[in-house]
Protein backbone atom coordinates (compact mmCIF):
# COMPACT_ATOMS: atom_id res chain seq x y z
CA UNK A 1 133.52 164.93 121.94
CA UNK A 2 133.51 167.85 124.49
CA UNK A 3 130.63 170.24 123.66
CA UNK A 4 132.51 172.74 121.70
CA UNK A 5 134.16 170.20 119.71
CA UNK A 6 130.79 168.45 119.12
CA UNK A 7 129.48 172.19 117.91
CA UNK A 8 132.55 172.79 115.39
CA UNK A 9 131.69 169.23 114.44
CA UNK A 10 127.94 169.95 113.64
CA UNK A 11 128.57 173.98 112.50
CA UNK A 12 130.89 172.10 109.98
CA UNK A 13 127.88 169.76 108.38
CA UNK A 14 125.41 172.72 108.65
CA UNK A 15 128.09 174.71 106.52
CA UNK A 16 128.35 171.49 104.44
CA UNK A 17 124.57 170.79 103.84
CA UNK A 18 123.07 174.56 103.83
CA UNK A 19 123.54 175.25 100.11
CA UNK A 20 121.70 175.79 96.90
CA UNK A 21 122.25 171.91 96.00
CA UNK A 22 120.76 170.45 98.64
CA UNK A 23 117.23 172.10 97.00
CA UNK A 24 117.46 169.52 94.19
CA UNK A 25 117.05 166.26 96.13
CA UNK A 26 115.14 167.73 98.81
CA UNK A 27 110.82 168.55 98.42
CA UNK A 28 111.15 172.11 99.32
CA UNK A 29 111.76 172.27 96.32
CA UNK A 30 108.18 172.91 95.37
CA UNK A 31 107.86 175.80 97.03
CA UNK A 32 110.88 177.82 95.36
CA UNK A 33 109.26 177.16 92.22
CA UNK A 34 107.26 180.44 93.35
CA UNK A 35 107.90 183.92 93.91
CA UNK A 36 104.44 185.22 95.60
CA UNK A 37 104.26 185.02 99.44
CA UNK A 38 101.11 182.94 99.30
CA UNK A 39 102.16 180.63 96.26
CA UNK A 40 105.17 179.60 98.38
CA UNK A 41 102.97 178.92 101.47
CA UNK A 42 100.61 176.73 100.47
CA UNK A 43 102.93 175.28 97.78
CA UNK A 44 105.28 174.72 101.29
CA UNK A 45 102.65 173.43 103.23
CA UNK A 46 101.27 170.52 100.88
CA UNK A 47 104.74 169.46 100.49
CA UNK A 48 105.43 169.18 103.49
CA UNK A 49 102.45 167.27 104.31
CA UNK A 50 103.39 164.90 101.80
CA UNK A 51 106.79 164.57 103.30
CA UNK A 52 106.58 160.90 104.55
CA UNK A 53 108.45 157.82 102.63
CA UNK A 54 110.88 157.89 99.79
CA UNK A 55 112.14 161.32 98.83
CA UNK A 56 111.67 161.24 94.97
CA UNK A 57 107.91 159.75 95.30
CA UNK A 58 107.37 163.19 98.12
CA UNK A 59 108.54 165.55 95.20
CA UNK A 60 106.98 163.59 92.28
CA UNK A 61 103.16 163.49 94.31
CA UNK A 62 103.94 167.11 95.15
CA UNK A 63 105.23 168.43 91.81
CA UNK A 64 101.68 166.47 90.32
CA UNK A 65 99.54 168.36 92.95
CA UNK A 66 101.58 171.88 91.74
CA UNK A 67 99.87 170.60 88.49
CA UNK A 68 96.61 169.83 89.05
CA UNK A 69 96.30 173.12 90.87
CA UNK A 70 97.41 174.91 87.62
CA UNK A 71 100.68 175.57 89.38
CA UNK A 72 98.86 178.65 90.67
CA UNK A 73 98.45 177.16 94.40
CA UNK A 74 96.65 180.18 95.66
CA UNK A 75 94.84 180.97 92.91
CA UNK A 76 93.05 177.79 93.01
CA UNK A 77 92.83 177.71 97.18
CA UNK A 78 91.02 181.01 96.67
CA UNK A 79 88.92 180.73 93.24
CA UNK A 80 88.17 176.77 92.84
CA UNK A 81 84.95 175.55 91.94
CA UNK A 82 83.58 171.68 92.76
CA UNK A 83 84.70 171.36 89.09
CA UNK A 84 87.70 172.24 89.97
CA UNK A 85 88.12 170.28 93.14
CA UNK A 86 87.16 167.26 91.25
CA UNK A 87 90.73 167.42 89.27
CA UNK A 88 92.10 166.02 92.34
CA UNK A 89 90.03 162.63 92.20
CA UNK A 90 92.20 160.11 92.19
CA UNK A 91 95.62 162.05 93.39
CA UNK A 92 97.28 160.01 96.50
CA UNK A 93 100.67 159.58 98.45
CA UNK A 94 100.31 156.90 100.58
CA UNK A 95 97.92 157.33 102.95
CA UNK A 96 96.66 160.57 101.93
CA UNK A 97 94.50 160.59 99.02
CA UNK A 98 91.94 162.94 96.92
CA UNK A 99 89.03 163.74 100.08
CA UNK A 100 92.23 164.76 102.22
CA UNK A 101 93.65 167.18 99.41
CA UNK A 102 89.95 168.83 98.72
CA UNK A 103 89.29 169.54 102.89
CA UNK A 104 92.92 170.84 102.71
CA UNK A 105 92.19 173.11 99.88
CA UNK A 106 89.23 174.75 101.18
CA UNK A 107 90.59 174.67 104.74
CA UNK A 108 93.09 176.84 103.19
CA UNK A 109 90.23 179.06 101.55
CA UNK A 110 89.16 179.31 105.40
CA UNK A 111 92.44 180.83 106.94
CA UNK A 112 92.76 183.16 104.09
CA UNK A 113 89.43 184.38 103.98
CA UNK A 114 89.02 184.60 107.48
CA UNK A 115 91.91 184.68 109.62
CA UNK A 116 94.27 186.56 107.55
CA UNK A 117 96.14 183.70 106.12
CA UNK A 118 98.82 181.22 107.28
CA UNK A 119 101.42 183.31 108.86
CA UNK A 120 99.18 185.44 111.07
CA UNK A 121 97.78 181.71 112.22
CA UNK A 122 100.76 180.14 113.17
CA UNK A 123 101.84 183.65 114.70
CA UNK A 124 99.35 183.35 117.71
CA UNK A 125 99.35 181.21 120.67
CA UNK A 126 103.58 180.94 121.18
CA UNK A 127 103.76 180.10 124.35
CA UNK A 128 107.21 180.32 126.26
CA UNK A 129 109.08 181.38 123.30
CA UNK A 130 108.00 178.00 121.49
CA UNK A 131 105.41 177.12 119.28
CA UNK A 132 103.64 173.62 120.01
CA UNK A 133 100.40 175.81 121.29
CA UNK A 134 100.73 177.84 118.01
CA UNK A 135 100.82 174.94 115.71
CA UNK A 136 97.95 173.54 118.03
CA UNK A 137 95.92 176.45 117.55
CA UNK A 138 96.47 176.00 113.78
CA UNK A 139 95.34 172.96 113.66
CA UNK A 140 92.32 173.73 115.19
CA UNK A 141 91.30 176.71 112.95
CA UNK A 142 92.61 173.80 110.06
CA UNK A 143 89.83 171.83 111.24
CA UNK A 144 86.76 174.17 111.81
CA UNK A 145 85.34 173.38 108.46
CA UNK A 146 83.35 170.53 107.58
CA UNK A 147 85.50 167.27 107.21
CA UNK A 148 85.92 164.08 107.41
CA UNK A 149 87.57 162.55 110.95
CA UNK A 150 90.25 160.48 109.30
CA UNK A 151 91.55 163.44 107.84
CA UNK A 152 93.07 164.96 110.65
CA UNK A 153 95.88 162.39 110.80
CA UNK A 154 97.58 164.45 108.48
CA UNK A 155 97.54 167.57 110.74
CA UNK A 156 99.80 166.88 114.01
CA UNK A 157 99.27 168.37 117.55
CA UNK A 158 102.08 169.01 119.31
CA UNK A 159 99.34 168.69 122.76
CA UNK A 160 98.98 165.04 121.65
CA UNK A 161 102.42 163.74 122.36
CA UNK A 162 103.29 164.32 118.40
CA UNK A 163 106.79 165.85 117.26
CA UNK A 164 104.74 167.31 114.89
CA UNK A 165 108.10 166.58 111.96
CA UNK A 166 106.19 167.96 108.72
CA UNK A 167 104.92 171.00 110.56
CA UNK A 168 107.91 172.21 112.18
CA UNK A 169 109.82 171.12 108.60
CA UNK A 170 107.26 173.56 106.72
CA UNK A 171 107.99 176.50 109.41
CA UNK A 172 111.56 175.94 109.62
CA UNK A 173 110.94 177.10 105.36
CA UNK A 174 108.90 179.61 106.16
CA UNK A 175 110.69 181.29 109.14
CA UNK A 176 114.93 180.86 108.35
CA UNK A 177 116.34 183.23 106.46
CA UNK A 178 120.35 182.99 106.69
CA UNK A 179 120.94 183.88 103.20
CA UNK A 180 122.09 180.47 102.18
CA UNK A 181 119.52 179.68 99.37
CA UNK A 182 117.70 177.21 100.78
CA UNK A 183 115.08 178.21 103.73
CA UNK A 184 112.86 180.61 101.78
CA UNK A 185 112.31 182.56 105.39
CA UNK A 186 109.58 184.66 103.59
CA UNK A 187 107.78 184.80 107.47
CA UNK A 188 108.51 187.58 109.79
CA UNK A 189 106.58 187.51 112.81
CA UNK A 190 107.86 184.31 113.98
CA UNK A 191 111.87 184.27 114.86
CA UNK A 192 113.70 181.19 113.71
CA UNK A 193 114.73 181.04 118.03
CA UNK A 194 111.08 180.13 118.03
CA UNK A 195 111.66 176.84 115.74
CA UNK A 196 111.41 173.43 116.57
CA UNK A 197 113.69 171.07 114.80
CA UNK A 198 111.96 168.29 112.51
CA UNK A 199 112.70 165.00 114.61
CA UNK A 200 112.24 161.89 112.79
CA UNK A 201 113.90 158.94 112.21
CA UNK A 202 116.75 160.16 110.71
CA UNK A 203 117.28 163.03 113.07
CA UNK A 204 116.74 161.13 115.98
CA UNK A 205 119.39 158.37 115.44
CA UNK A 206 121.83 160.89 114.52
CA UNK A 207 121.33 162.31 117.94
CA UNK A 208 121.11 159.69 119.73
CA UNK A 209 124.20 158.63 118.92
CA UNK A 210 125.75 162.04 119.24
CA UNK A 211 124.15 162.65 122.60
CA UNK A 212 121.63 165.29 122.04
CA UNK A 213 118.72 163.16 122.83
CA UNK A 214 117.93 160.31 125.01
CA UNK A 215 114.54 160.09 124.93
CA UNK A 216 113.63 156.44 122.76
CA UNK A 217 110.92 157.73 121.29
CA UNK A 218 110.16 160.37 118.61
CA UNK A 219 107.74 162.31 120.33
CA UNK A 220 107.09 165.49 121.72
CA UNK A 221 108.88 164.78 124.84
CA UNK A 222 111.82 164.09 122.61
CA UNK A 223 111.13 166.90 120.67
CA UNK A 224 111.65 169.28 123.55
CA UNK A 225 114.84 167.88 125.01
CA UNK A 226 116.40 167.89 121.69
CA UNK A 227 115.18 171.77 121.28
CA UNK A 228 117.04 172.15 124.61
CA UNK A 229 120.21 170.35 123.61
CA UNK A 230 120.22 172.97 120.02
CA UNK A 231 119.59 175.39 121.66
CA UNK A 232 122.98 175.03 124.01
CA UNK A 233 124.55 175.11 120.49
CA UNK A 234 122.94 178.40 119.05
CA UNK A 235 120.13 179.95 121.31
CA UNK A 236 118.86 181.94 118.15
CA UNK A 237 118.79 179.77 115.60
CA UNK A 238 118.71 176.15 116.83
CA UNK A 239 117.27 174.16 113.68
CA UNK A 240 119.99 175.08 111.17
CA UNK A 241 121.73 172.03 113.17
CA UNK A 242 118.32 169.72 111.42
CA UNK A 243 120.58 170.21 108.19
CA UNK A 244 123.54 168.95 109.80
CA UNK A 245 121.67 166.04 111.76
CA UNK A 246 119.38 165.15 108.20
CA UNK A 247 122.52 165.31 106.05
CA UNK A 248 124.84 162.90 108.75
CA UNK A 249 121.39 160.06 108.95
CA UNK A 250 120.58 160.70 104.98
CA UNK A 251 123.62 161.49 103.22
CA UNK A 252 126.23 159.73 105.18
CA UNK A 253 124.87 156.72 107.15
CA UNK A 254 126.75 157.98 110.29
């Protein structure tokens, strides 16, 4: 395909993909079950933590999480008690389990309480119009409160070679906002020019074969030449084409 027809090509999936019912088999989901900024944010965020492995077992561990918070995410970041924390003994999705979910919680508690919350976080440190520092520096104030090591596997760092997919999944959420349904976009200090498509498996095949990427790996490195490559196709929003390259891997089998 020349690279206009290879655009049409891809414009056509996004077009195909981008709609209210791709929400029901998909985990965000969880977080349109809310309507306050901070509900959907931390609703987003564990979601997409859990988003690893089979897509029904993502949304049924995060749907049971919703619960065991009292479907009031924020609520319960800000107001828990230990009794409280202890409701999530025994929750786990594969490797994360119930220690992981209580350091997330009151990490959480931290960047509200005292750094303004999530968006005005992630909102610091772009660097070159991009946002592996950012999500690095996020990860950092994640970590400032007393936890255990093995925990941090569930937080990537874009400054360790990581594509970072759940991250830049949860901000693609928070940031888009084409009027489509889907992307709840509720962020505004960020642009969606600033996103980095979610490369995994899926994503990378597709382009792969398609010629976006030809980096082996799904790493950072990979990461940036496929942000270069989607951003040929649309320099301001770049990751609406993740909806085109998830549905052709997921939906398809291209």
């Amino acid at each position: 395909m020349t690279p206009s027809e290879l655009k049409e090509f891809l414009d056509e999936k996004v077009d195909l993909y981008n709609r209210p019912d791709f929400i029901d088999s998909d985990p965000i989901q969880i977080p349109h079950q809310f309507t306050v900024k901070e509900d959907i944010e931390i609703a987003g965020f564990l979601a997409a933590t859990l988003a690893w492995g089979n897509r029904k077992m993502i949304i049924k561990s995060g749907q049971k999480l919703m619960n065991l918070m009292g479907d009031a995410p924020y609520d319960y970041v800000m107001n828990h008690s230990e009794t409280d924390l202890e409701r999530l003994d025994g929750f786990v999705h594969r490797t994360f389990n119930a220690a992981d979910a209580q350091t997330f919680i009151k990490a959480l508690q931290n960047i509200y309480t005292n750094h303004g919350g999530m968006e005005a976080v992630f909102s610091q440190n772009i660097s070159e119009n991009r946002l592996p520092k950012s999500i690095h520096h996020f990860r950092k104030i994640f970590f400032e409160i007393e936890h255990q090591t093995r925990t941090q596997k569930h937080v990537s760092d874009p400054m360790k070679n990581s594509a970072a997919k759940r991250i830049n999944m949860f901000l693609r959420w928070m940031v888009r906002n084409d009027g489509r349904g889907v992307d709840l976009g509720i962020w505004k200090k960020i642009s969606p020019a600033q996103l980095s498509c979610p490369l995994d498996v899926h994503s990378g095949n597709i382009a792969r074969k398609i010629g976006l990427l030809t980096r082996k790996q799904n790493d950072a490195a990979a990461l940036e030449e496929l942000d270069l490559s989607l951003r040929k196709l649309d320099k301001n929003d770049p990751v609406k084409y993740d909806f085109a390259l998830f549905g052709l891997g997921v939906f398809e089998g291209f």
